[in-house]
PDB file of N, CA and C in Angstrom:
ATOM      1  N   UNK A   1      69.354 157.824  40.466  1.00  0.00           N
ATOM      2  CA  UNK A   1      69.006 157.298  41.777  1.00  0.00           C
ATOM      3  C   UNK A   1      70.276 156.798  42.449  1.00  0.00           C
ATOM      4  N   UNK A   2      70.365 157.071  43.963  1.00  0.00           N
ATOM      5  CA  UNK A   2      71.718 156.483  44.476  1.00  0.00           C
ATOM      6  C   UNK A   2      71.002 155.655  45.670  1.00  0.00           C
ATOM      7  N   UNK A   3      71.687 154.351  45.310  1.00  0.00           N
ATOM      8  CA  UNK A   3      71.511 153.124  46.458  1.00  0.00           C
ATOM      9  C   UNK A   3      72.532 152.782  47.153  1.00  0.00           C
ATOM     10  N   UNK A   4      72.348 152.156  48.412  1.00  0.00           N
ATOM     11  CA  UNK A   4      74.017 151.688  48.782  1.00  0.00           C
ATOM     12  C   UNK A   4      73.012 150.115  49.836  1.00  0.00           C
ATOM     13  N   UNK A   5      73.588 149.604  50.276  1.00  0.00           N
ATOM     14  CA  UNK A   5      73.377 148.607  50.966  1.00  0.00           C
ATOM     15  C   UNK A   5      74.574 148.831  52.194  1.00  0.00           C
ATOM     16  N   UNK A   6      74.083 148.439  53.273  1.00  0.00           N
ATOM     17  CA  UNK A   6      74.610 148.831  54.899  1.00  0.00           C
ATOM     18  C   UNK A   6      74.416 147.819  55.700  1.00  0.00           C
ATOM     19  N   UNK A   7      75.515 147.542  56.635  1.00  0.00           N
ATOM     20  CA  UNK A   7      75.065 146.753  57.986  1.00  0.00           C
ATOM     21  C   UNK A   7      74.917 147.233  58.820  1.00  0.00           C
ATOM     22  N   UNK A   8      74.165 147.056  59.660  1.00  0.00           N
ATOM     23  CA  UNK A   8      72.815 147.425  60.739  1.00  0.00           C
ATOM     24  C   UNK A   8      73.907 146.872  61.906  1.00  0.00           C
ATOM     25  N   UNK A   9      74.504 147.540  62.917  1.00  0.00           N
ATOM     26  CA  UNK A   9      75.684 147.697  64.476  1.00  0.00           C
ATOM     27  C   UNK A   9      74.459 146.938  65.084  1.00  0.00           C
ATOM     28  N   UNK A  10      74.854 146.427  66.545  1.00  0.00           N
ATOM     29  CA  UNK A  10      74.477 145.574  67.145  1.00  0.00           C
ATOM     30  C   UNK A  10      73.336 146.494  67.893  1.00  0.00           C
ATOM     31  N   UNK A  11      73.900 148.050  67.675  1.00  0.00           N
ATOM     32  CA  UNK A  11      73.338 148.835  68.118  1.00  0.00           C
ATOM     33  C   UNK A  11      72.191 149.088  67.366  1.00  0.00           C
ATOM     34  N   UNK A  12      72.169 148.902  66.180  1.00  0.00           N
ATOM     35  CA  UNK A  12      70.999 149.618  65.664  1.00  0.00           C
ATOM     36  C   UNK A  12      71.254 151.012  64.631  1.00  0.00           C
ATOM     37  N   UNK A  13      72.900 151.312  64.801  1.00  0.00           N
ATOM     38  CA  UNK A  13      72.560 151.595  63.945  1.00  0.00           C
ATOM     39  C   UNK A  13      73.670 151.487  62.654  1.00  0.00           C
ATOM     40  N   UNK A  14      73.497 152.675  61.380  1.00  0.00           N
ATOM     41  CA  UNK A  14      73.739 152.215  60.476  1.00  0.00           C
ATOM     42  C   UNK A  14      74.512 153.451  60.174  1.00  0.00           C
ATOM     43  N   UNK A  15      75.666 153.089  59.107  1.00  0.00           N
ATOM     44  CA  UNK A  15      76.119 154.572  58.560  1.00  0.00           C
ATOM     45  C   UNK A  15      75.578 154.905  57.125  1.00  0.00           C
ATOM     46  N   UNK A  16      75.083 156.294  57.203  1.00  0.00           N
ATOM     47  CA  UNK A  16      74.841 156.429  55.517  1.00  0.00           C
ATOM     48  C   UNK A  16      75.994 157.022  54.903  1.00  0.00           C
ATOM     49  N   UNK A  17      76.021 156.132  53.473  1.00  0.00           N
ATOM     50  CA  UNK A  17      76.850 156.673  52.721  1.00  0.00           C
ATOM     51  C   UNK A  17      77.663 158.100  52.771  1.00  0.00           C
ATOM     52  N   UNK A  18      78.232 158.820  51.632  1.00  0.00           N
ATOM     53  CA  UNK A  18      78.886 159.695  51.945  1.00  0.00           C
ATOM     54  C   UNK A  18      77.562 160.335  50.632  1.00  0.00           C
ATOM     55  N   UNK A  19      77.837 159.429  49.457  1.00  0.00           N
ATOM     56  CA  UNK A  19      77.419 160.165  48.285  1.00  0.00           C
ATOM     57  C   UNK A  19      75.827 160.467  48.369  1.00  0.00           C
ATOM     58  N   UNK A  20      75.158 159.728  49.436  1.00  0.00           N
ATOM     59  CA  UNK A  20      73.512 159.492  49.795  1.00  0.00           C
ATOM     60  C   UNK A  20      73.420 160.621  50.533  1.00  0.00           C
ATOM     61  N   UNK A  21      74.295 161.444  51.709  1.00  0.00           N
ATOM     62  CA  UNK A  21      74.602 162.420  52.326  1.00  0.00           C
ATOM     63  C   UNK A  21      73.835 163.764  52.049  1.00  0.00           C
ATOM     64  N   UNK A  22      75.500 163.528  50.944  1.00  0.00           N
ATOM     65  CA  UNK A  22      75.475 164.649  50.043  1.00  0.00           C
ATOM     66  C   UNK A  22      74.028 164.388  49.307  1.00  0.00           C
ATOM     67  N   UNK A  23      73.936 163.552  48.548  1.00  0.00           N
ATOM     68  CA  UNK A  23      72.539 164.387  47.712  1.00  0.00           C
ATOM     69  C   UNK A  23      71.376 163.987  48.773  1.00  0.00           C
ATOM     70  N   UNK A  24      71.505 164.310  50.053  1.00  0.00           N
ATOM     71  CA  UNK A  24      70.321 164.567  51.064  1.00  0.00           C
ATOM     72  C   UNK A  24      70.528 166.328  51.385  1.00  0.00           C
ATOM     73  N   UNK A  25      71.316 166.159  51.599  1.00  0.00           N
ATOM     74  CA  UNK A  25      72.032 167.712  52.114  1.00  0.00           C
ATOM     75  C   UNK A  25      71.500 168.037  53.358  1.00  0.00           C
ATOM     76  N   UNK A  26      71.340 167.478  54.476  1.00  0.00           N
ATOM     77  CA  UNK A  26      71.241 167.796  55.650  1.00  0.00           C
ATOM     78  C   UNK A  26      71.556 166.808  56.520  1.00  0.00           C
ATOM     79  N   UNK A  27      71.527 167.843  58.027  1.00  0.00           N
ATOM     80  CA  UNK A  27      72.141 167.184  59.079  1.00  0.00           C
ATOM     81  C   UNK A  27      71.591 165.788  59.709  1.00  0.00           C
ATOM     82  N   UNK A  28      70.264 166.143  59.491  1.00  0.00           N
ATOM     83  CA  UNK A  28      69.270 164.864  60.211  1.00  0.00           C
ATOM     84  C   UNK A  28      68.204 164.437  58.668  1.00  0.00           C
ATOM     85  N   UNK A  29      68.003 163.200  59.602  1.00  0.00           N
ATOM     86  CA  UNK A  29      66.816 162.580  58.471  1.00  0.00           C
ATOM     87  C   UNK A  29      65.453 162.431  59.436  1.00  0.00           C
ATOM     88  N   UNK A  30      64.443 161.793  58.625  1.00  0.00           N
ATOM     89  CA  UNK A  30      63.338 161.434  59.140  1.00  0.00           C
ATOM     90  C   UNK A  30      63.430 159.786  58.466  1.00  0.00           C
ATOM     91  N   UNK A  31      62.922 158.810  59.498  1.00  0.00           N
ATOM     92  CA  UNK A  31      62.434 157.396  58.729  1.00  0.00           C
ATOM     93  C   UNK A  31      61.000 157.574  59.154  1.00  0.00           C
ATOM     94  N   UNK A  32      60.805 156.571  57.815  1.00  0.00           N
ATOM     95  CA  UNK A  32      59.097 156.369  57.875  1.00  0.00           C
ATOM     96  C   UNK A  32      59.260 155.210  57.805  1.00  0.00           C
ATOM     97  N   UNK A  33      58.629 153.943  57.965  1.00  0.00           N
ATOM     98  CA  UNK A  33      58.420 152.715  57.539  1.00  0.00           C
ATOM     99  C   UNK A  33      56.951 152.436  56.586  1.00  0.00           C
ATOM    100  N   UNK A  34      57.050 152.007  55.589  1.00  0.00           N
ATOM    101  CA  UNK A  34      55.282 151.426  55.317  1.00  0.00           C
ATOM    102  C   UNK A  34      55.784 149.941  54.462  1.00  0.00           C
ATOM    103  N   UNK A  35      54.689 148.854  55.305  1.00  0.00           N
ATOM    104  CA  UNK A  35      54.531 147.877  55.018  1.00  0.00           C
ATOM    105  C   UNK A  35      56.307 147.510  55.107  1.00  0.00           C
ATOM    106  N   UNK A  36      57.164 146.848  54.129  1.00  0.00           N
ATOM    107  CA  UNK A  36      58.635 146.472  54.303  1.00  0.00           C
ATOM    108  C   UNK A  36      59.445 147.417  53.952  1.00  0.00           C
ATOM    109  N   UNK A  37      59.058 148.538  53.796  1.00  0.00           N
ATOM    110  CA  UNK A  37      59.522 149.775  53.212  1.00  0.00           C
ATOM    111  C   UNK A  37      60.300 150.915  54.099  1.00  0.00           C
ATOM    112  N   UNK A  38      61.273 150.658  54.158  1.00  0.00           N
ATOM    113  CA  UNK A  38      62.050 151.827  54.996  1.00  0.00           C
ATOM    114  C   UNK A  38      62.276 152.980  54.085  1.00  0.00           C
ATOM    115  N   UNK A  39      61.762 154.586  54.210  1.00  0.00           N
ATOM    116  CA  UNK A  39      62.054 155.698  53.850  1.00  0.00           C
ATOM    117  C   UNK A  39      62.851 156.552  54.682  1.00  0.00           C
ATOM    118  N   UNK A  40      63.424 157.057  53.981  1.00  0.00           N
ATOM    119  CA  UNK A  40      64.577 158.056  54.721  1.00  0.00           C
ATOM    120  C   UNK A  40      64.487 159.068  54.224  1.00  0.00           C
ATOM    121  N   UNK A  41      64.000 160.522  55.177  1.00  0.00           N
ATOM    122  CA  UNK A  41      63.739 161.527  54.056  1.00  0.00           C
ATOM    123  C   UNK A  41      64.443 162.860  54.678  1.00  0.00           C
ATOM    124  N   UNK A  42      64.955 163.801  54.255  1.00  0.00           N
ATOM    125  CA  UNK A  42      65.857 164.831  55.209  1.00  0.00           C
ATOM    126  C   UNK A  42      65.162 165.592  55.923  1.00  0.00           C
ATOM    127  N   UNK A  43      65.214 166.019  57.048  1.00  0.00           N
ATOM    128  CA  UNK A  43      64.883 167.223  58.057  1.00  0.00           C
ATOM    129  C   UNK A  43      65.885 168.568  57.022  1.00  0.00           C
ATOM    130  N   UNK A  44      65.165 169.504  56.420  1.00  0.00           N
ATOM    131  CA  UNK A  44      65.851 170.756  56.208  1.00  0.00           C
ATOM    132  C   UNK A  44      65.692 171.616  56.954  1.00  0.00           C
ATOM    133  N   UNK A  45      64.529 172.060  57.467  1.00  0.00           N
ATOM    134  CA  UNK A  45      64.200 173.282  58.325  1.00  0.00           C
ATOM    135  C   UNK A  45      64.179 173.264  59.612  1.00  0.00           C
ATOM    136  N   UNK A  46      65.506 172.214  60.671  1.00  0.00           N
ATOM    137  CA  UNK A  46      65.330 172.344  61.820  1.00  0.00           C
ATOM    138  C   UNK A  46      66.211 173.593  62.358  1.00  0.00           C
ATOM    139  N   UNK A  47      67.281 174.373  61.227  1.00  0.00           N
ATOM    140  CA  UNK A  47      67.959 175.514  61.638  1.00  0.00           C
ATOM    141  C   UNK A  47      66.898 176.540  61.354  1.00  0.00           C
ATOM    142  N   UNK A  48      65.795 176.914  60.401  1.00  0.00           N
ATOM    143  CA  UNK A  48      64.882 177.550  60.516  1.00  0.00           C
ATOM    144  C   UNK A  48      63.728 177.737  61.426  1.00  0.00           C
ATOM    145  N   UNK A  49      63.630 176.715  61.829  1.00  0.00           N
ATOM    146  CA  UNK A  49      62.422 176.602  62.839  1.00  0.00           C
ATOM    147  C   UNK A  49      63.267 177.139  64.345  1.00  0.00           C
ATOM    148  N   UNK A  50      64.927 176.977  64.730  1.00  0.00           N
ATOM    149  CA  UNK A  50      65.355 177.450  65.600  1.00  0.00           C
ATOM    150  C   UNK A  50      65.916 178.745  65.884  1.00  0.00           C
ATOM    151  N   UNK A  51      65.808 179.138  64.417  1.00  0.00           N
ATOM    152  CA  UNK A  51      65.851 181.031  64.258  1.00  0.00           C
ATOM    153  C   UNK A  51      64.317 181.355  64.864  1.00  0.00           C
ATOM    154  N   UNK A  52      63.043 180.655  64.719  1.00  0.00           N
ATOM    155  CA  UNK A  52      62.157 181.456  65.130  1.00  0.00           C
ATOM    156  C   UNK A  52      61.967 181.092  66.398  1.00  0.00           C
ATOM    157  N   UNK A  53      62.361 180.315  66.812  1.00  0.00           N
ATOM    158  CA  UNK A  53      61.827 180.167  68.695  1.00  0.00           C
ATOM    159  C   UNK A  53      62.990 180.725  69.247  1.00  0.00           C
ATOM    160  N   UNK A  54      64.131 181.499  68.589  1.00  0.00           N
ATOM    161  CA  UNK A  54      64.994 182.068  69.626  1.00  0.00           C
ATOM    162  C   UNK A  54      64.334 183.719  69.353  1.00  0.00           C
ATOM    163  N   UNK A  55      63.422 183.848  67.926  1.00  0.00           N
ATOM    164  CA  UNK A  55      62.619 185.181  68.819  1.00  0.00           C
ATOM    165  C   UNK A  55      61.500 185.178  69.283  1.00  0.00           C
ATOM    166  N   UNK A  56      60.991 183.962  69.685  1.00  0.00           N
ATOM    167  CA  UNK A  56      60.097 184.614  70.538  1.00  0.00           C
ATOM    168  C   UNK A  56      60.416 183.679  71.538  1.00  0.00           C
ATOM    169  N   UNK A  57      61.890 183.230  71.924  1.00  0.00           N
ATOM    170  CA  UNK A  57      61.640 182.443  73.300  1.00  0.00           C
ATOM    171  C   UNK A  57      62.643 183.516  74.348  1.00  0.00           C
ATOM    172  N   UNK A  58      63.006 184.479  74.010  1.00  0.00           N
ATOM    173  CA  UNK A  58      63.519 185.486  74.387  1.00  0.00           C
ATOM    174  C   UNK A  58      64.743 185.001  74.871  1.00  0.00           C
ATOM    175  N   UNK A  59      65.108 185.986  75.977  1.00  0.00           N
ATOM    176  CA  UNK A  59      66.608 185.444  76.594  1.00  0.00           C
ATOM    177  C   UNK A  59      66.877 184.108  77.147  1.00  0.00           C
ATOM    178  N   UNK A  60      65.637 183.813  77.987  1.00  0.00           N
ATOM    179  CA  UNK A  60      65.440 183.203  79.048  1.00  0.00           C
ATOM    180  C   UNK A  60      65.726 181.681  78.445  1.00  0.00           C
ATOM    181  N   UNK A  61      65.551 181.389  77.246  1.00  0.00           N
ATOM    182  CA  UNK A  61      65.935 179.604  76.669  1.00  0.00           C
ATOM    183  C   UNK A  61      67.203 179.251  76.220  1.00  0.00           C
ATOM    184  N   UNK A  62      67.459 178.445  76.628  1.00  0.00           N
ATOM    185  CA  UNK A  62      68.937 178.056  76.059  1.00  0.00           C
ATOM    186  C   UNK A  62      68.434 177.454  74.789  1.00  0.00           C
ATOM    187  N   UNK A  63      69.665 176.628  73.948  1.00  0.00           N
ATOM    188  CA  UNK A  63      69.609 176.617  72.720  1.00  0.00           C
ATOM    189  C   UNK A  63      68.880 174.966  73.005  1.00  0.00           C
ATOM    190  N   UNK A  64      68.947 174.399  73.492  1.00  0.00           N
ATOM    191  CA  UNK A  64      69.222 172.765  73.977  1.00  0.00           C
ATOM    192  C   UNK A  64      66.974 173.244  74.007  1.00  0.00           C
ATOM    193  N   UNK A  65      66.625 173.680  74.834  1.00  0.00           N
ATOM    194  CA  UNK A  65      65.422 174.237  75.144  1.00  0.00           C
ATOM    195  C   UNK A  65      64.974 174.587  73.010  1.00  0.00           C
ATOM    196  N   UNK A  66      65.442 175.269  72.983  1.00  0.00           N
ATOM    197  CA  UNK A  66      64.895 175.906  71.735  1.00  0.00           C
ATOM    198  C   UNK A  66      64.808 174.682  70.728  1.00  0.00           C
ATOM    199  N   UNK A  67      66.120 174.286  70.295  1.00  0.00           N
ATOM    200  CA  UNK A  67      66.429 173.067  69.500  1.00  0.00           C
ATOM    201  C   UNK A  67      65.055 171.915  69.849  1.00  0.00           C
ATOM    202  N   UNK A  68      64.851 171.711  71.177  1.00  0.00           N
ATOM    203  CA  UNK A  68      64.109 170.393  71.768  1.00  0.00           C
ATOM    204  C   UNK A  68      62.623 171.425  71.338  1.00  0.00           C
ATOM    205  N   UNK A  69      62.343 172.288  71.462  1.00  0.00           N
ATOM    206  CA  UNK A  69      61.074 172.639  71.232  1.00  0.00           C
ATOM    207  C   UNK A  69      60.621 172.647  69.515  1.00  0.00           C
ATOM    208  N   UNK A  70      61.852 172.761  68.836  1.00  0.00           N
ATOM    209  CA  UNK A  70      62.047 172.866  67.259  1.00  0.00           C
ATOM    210  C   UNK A  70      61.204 171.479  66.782  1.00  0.00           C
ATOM    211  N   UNK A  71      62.113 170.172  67.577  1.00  0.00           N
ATOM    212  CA  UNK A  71      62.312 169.214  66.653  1.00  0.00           C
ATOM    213  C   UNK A  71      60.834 168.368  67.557  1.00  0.00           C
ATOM    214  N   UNK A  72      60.202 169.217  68.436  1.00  0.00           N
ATOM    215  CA  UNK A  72      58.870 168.721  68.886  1.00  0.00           C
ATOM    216  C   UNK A  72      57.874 168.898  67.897  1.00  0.00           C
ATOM    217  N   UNK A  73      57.647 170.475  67.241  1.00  0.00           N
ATOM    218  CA  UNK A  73      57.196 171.212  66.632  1.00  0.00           C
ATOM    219  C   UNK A  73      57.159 170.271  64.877  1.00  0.00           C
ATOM    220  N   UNK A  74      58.440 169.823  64.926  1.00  0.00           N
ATOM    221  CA  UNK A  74      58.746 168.881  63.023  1.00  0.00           C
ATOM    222  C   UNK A  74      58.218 168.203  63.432  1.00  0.00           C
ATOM    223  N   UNK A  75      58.241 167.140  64.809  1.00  0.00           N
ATOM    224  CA  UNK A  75      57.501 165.800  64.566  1.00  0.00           C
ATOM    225  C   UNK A  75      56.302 166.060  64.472  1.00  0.00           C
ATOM    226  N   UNK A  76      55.572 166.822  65.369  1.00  0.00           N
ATOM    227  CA  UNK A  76      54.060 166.950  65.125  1.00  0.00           C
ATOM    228  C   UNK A  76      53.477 167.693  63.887  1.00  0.00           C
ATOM    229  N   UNK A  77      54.202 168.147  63.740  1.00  0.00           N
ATOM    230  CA  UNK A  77      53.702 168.958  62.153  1.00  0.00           C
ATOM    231  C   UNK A  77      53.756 167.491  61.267  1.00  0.00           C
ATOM    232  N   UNK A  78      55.290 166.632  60.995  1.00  0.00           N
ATOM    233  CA  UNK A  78      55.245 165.245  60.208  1.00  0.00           C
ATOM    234  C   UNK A  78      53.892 164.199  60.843  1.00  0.00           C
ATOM    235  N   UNK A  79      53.908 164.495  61.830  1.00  0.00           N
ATOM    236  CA  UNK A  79      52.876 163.529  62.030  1.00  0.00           C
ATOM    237  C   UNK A  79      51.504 163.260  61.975  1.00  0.00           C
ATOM    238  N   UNK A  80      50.987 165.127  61.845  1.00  0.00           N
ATOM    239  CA  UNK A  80      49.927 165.286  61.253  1.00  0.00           C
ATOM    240  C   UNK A  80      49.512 165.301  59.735  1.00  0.00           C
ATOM    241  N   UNK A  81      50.804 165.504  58.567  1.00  0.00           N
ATOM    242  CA  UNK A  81      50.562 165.252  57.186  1.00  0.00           C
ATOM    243  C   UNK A  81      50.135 163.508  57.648  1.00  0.00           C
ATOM    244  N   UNK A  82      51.124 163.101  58.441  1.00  0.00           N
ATOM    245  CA  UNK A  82      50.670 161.601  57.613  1.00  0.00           C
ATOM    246  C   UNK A  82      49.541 161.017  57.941  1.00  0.00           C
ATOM    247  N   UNK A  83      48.404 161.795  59.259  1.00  0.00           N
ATOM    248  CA  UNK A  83      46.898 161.354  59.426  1.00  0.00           C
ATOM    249  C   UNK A  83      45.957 162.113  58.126  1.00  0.00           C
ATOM    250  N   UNK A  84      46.839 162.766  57.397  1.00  0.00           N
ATOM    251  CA  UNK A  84      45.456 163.587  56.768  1.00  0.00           C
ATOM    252  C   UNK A  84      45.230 162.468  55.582  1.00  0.00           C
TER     253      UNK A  84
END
């Protein structure tokens, strides 16, 4: 198991480790909170999900369009495991 402890910027936010990173292996995370419980869990498939809306969003979408329709698509998909 790898832990690290962090201070929280005035901003809000925080840096993760290097070695927590690495054994996440991706670009973005997801937080969940339950009860005092902060989870941090990786987004892997937001470069997969943007291979498929660039075929069927044809020429006409930019990547910014595609990407934003991707990471609409993860939240609501995450957000429906966690009502079931």
């Amino acid at each position: 198991m790898t832990s690290a402890a962090v201070k929280i910027t005035r901003k809000g936010q925080v840096t993760i480790p290097k070695a927590i990173r690495e054994t996440l292996n991706a670009n973005a995370v997801y937080f969940e909170v339950e009860h005092d419980v902060v989870m941090v869990r990786p987004v892997r498939d937001a470069a997969g999900s943007l291979r498929e809306y660039a075929r069927n969003a044809g020429r006409g979408a930019s990547m910014k369009q595609m990407r934003d329709k991707a990471w609409r698509e993860a939240v609501r998909e995450k957000a429906g495991k966690k009502r079931s």
